[in-house]
N, C-alpha and C. Protein backbone atom coordinates (compact mmCIF):
# COMPACT_ATOMS: atom_id res chain seq x y z
N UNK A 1 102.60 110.09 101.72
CA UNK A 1 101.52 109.24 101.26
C UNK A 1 100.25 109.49 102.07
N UNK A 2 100.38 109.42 103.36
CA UNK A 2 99.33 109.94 104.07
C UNK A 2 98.68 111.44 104.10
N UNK A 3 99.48 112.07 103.80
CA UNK A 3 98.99 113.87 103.46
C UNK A 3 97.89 113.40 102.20
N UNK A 4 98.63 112.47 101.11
CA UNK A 4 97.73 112.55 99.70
C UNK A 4 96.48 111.45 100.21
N UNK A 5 96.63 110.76 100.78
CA UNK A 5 95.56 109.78 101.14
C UNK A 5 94.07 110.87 101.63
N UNK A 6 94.09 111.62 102.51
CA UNK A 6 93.56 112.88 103.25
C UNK A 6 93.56 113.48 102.74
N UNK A 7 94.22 114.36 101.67
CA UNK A 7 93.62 115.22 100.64
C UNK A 7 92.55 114.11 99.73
N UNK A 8 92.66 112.96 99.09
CA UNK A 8 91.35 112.43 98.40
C UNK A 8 90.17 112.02 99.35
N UNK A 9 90.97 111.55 100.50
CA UNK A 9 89.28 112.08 101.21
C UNK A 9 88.67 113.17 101.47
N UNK A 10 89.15 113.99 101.53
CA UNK A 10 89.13 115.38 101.47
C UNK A 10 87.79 115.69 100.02
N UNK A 11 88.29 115.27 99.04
CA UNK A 11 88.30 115.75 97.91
C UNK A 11 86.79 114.63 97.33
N UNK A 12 86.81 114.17 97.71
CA UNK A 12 85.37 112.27 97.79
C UNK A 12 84.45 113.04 98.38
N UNK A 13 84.90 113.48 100.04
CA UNK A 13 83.76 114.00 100.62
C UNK A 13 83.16 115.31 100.18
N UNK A 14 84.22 116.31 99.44
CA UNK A 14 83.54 117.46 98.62
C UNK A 14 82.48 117.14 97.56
N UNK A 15 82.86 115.77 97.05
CA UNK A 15 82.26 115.91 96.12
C UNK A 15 81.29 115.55 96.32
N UNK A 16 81.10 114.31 97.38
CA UNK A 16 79.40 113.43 97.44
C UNK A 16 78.87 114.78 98.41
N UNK A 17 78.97 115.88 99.05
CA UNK A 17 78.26 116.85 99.44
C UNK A 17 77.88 117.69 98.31
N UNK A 18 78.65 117.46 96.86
CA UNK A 18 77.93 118.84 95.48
C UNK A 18 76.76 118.23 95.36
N UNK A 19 77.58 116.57 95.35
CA UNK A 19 76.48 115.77 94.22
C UNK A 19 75.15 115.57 95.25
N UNK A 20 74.98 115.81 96.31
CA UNK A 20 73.63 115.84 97.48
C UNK A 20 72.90 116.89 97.03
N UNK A 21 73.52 118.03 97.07
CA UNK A 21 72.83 119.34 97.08
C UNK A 21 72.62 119.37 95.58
N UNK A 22 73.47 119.61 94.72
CA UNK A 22 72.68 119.24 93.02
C UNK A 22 71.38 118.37 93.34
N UNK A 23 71.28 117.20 94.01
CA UNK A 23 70.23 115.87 93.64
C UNK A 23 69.16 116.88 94.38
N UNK A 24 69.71 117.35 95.43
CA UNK A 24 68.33 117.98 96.29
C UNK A 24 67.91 119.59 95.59
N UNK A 25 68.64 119.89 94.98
CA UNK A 25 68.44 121.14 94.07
C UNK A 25 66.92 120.44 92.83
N UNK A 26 67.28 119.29 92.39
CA UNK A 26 66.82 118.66 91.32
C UNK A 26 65.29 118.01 91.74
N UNK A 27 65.57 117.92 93.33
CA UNK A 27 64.07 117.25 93.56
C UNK A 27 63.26 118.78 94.00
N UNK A 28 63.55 119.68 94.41
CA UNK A 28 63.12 121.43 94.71
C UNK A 28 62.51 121.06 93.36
N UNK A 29 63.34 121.28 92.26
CA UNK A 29 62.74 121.97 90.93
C UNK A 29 61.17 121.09 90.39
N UNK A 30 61.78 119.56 90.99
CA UNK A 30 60.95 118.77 90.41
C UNK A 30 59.40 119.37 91.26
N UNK A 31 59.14 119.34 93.06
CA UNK A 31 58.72 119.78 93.09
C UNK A 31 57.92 121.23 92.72
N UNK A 32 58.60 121.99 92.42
CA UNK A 32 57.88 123.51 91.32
C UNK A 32 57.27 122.81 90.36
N UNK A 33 58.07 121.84 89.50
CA UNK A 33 57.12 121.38 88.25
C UNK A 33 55.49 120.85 88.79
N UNK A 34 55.90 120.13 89.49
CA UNK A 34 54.36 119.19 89.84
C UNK A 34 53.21 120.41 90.44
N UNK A 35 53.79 121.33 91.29
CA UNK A 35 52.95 122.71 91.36
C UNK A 35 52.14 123.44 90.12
N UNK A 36 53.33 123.46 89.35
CA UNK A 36 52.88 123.90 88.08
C UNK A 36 52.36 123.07 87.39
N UNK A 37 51.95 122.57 86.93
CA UNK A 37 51.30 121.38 86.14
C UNK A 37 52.15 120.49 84.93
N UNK A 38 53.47 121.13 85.35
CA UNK A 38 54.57 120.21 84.56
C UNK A 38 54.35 118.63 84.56
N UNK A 39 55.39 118.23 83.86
CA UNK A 39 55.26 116.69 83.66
C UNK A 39 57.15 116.73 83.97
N UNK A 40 57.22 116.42 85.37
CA UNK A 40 58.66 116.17 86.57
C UNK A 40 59.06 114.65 85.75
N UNK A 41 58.69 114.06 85.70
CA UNK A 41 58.93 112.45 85.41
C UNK A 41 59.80 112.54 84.16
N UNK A 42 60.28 113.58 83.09
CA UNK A 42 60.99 113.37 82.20
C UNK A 42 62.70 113.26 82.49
N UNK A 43 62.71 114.70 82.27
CA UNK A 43 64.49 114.66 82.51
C UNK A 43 64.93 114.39 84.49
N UNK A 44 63.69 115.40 84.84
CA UNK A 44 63.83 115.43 86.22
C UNK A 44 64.83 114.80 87.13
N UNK A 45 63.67 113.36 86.56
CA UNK A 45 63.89 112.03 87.41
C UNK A 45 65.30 111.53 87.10
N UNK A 46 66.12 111.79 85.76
CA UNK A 46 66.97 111.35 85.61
C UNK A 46 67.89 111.80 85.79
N UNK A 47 67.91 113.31 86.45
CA UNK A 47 68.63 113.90 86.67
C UNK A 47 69.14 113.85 88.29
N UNK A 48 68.17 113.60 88.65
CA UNK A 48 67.91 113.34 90.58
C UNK A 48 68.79 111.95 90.39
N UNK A 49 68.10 110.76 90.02
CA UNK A 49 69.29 109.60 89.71
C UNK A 49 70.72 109.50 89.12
N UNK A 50 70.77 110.27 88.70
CA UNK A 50 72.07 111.03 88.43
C UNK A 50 73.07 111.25 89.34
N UNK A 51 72.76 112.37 89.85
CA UNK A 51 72.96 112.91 91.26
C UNK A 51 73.58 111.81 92.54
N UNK A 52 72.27 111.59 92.55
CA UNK A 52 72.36 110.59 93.90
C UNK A 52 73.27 109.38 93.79
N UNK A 53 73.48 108.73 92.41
CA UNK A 53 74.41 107.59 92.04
C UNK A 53 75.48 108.41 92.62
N UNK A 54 75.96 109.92 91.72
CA UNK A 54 77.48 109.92 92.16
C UNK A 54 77.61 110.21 93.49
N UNK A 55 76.39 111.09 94.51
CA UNK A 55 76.79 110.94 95.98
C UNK A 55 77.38 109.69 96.16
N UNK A 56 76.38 108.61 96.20
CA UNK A 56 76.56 107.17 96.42
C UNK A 56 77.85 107.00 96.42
N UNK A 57 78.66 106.92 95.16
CA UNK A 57 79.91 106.90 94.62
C UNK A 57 80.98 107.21 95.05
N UNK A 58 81.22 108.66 95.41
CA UNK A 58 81.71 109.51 95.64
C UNK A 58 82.00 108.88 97.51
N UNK A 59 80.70 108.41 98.12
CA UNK A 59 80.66 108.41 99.58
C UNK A 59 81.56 107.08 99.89
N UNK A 60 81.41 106.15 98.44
CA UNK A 60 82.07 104.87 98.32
C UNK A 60 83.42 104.76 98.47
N UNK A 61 83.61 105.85 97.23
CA UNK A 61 85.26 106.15 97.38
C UNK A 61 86.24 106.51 98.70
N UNK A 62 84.95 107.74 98.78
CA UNK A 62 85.37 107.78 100.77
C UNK A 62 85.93 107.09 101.49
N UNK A 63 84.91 106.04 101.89
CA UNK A 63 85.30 105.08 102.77
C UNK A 63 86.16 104.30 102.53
N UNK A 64 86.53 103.66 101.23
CA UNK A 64 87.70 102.87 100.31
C UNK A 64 89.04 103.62 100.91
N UNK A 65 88.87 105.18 100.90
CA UNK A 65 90.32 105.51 101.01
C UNK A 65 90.59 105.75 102.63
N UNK A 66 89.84 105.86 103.34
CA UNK A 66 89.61 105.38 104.67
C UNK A 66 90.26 104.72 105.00
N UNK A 67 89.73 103.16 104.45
CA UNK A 67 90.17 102.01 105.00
C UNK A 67 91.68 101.79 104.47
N UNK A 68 91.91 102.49 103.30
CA UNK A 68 93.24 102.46 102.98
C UNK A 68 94.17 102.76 104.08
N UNK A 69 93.65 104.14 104.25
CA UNK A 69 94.63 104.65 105.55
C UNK A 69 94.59 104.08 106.82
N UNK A 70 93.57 103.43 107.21
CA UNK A 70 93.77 102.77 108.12
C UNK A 70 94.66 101.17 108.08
N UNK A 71 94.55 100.77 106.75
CA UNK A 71 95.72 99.31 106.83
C UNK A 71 96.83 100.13 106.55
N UNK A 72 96.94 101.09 106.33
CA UNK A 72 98.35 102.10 106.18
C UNK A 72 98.99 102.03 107.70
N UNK A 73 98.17 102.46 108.52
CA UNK A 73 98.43 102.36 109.68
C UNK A 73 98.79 101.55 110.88
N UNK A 74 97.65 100.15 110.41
CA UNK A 74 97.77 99.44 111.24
C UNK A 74 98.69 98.45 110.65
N UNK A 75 99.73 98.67 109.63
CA UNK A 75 100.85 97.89 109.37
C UNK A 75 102.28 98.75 109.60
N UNK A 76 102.19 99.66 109.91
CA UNK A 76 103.07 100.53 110.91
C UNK A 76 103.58 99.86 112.27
């Protein structure tokens, strides 16, 4: 139980590090647009919010399974 507990944290923290670098990939581009005389504020923005929710998420889950393992433990 504890090997699988540590593999999903494992697997939470992979993911809220894609979903960072996607969001920060998304604010790069946005910046190029505003260089260029694009209009960033369409999909951009919703795509950066996107992003950053599932870091959020993802960082949530994290800690959830954390604390799992730790009342795992401290009822040992």
């Amino acid at each position: 139980m504890f090997v699988v507990l540590v593999l999903v944290v494992i697997l939470f923290a992979v993911g809220a590090a894609v979903a960072l670098v996607r969001g920060l990939l998304a604010f790069a581009r946005e910046g190029d647009l505003i260089k260029g005389g694009g209009d960033p504020f369409l999909r951009r923005s919703e795509q950066q919010n996107r992003m950053m929710t599932q870091r959020v998420l993802f960082q949530a889950l994290a800690v959830a399974a954390i604390v799992v393992i730790g009342f795992l433990f401290a009822a040992r």
